[in-house]
Protein backbone atom coordinates (compact mmCIF):
# COMPACT_ATOMS: atom_id res chain seq x y z
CA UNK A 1 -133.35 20.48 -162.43
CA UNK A 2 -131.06 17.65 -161.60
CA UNK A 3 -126.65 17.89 -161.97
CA UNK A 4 -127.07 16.71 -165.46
CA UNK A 5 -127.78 19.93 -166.46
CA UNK A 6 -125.40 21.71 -164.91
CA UNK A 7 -121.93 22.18 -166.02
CA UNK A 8 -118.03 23.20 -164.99
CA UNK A 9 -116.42 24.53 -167.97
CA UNK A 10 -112.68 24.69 -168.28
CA UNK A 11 -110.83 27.84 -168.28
CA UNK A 12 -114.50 29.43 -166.87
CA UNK A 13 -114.86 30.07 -163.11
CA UNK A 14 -118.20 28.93 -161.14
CA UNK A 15 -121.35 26.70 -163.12
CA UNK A 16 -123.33 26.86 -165.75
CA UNK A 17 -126.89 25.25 -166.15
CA UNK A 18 -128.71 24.17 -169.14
CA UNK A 19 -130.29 26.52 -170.99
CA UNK A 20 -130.86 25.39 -174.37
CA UNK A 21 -129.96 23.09 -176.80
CA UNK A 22 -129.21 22.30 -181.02
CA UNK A 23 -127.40 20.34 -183.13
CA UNK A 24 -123.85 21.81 -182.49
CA UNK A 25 -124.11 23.99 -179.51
CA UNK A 26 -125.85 24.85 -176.34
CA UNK A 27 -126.64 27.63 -174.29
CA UNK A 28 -125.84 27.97 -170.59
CA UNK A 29 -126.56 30.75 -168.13
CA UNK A 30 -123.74 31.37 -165.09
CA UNK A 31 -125.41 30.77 -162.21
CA UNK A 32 -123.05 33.56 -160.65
CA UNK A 33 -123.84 36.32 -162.26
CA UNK A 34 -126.47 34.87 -165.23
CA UNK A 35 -125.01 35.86 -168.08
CA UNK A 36 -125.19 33.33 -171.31
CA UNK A 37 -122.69 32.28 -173.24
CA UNK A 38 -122.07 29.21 -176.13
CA UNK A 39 -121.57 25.93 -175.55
CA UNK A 40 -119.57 24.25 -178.37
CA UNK A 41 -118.52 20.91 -178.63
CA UNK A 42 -114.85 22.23 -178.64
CA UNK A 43 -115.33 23.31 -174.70
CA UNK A 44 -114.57 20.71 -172.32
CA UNK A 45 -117.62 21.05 -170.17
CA UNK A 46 -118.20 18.08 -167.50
CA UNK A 47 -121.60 17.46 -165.71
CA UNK A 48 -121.78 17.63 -162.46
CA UNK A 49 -123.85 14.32 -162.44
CA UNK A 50 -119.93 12.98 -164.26
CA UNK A 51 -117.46 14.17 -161.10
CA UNK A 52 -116.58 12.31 -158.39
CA UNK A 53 -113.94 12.61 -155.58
CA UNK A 54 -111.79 9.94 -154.25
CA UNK A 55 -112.13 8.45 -151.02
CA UNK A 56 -110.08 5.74 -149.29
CA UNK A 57 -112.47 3.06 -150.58
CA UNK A 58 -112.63 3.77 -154.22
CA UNK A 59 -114.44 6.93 -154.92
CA UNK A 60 -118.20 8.92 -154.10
CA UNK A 61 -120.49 11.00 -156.70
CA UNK A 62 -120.23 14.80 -156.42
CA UNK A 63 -123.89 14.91 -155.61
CA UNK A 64 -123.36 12.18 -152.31
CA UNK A 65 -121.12 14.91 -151.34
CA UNK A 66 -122.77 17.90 -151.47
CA UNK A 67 -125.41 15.91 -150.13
CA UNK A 68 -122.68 15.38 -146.82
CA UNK A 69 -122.04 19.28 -146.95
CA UNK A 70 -125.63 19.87 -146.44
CA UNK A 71 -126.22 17.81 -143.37
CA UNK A 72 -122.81 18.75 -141.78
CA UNK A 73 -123.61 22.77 -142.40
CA UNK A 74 -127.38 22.46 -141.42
CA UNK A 75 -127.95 23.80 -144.41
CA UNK A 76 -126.38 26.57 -144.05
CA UNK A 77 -123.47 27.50 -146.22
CA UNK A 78 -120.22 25.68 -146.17
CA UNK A 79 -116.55 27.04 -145.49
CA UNK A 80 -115.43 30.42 -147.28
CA UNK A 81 -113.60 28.68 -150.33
CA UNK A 82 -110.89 31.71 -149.82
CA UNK A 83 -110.04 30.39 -146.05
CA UNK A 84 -106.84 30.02 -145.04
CA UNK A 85 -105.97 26.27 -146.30
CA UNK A 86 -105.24 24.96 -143.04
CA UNK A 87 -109.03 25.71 -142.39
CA UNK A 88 -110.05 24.39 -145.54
CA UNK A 89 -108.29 20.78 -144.91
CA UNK A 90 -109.70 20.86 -141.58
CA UNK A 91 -113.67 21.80 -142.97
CA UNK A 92 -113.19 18.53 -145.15
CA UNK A 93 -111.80 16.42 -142.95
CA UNK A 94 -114.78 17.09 -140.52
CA UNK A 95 -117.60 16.39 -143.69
CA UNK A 96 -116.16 13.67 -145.48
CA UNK A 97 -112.92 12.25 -143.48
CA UNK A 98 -112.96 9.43 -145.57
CA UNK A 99 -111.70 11.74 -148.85
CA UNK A 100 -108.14 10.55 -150.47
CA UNK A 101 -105.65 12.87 -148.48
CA UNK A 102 -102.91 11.96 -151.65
CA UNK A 103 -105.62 12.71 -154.63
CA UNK A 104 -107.86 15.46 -153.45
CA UNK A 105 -105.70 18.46 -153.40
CA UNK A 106 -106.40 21.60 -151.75
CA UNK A 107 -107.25 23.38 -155.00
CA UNK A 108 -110.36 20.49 -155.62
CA UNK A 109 -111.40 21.11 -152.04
CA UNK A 110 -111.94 25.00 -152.35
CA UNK A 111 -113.62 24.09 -155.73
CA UNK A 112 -116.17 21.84 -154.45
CA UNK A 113 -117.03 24.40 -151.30
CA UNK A 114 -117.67 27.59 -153.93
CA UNK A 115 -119.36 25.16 -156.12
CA UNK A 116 -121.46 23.75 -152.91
CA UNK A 117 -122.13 27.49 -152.33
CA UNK A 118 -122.98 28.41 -155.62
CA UNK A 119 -125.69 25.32 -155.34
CA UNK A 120 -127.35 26.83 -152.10
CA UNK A 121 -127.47 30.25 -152.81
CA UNK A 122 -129.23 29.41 -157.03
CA UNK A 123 -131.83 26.83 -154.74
CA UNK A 124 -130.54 23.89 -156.87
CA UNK A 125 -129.34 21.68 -154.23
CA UNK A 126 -130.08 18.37 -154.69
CA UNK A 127 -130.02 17.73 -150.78
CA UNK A 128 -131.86 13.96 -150.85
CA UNK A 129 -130.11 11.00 -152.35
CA UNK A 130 -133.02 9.23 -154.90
CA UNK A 131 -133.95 5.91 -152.45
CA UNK A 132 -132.65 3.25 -154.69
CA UNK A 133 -129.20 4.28 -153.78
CA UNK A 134 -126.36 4.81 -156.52
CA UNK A 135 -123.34 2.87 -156.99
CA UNK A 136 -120.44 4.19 -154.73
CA UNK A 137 -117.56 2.33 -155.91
CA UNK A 138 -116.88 3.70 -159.24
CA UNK A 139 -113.36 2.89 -161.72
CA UNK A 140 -111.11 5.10 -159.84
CA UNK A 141 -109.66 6.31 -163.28
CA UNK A 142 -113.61 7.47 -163.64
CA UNK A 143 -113.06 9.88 -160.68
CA UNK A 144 -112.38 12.70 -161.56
CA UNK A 145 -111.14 15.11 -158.52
């Protein structure tokens, strides 16, 4: 399974992967606590394979991230996302202290640890980059944080 298949759904906590597909909706299984709901193309649902978070030099894919997260941890599991924030800021700074102190607020940070978590834990951590490399500098108003 690759992060095009899995989804963050607004107003719906954790992710969602893939399940099935039609015409006008699809199905998607919580990879918390598996449960399936509807997909409709009313929900604003975003790929994971479609975030990215802002750096000083333009902005990096979600997945070159987690990717980060998984070296710096070991691959172990990363920071409690319900640390105090002062802990959280300092976690980040140590994995990726290149990230956009001004754009990535506190709030994004704890949402990409749970979400790195939630990764690890379901065993679908992408934890390789593909070899050809991807394209780093991306449209910041692409970036989404």
């Amino acid at each position: 399974m690759n992060y095009k298949e899995i989804f963050t759904i607004s107003g719906k906590s954790g992710l969602f992967k893939l399940v099935s597909q039609s015409k006008n909706t699809a199905i998607v299984e919580s990879l918390i606590d598996h449960t399936r709901h509807p997909l409709f193309a009313s929900n604003k649902a975003s790929s994971l394979e479609e975030i990215y978070l802002f750096t000083s030099d333009g902005s990096l894919p979600l997945k070159e991230v987690l990717v980060k997260i998984h070296t710096y941890t070991g691959g172990g599991k990363a920071i409690d996302p319900k640390s105090p924030e002062a802990d959280v800021r300092k976690y980040m700074e140590s994995v990726l202290p290149e990230y956009d102190r001004e754009r990535v607020h506190y709030s994004d940070m704890k949402r990409l640890f749970a979400w790195y978590n939630i990764l690890l834990e379901s065993g679908l951590l992408v934890t390789e980059l593909p070899a050809e490399g991807s394209g780093t500098n991306v449209d910041p108003e692409e970036a989404v944080s």
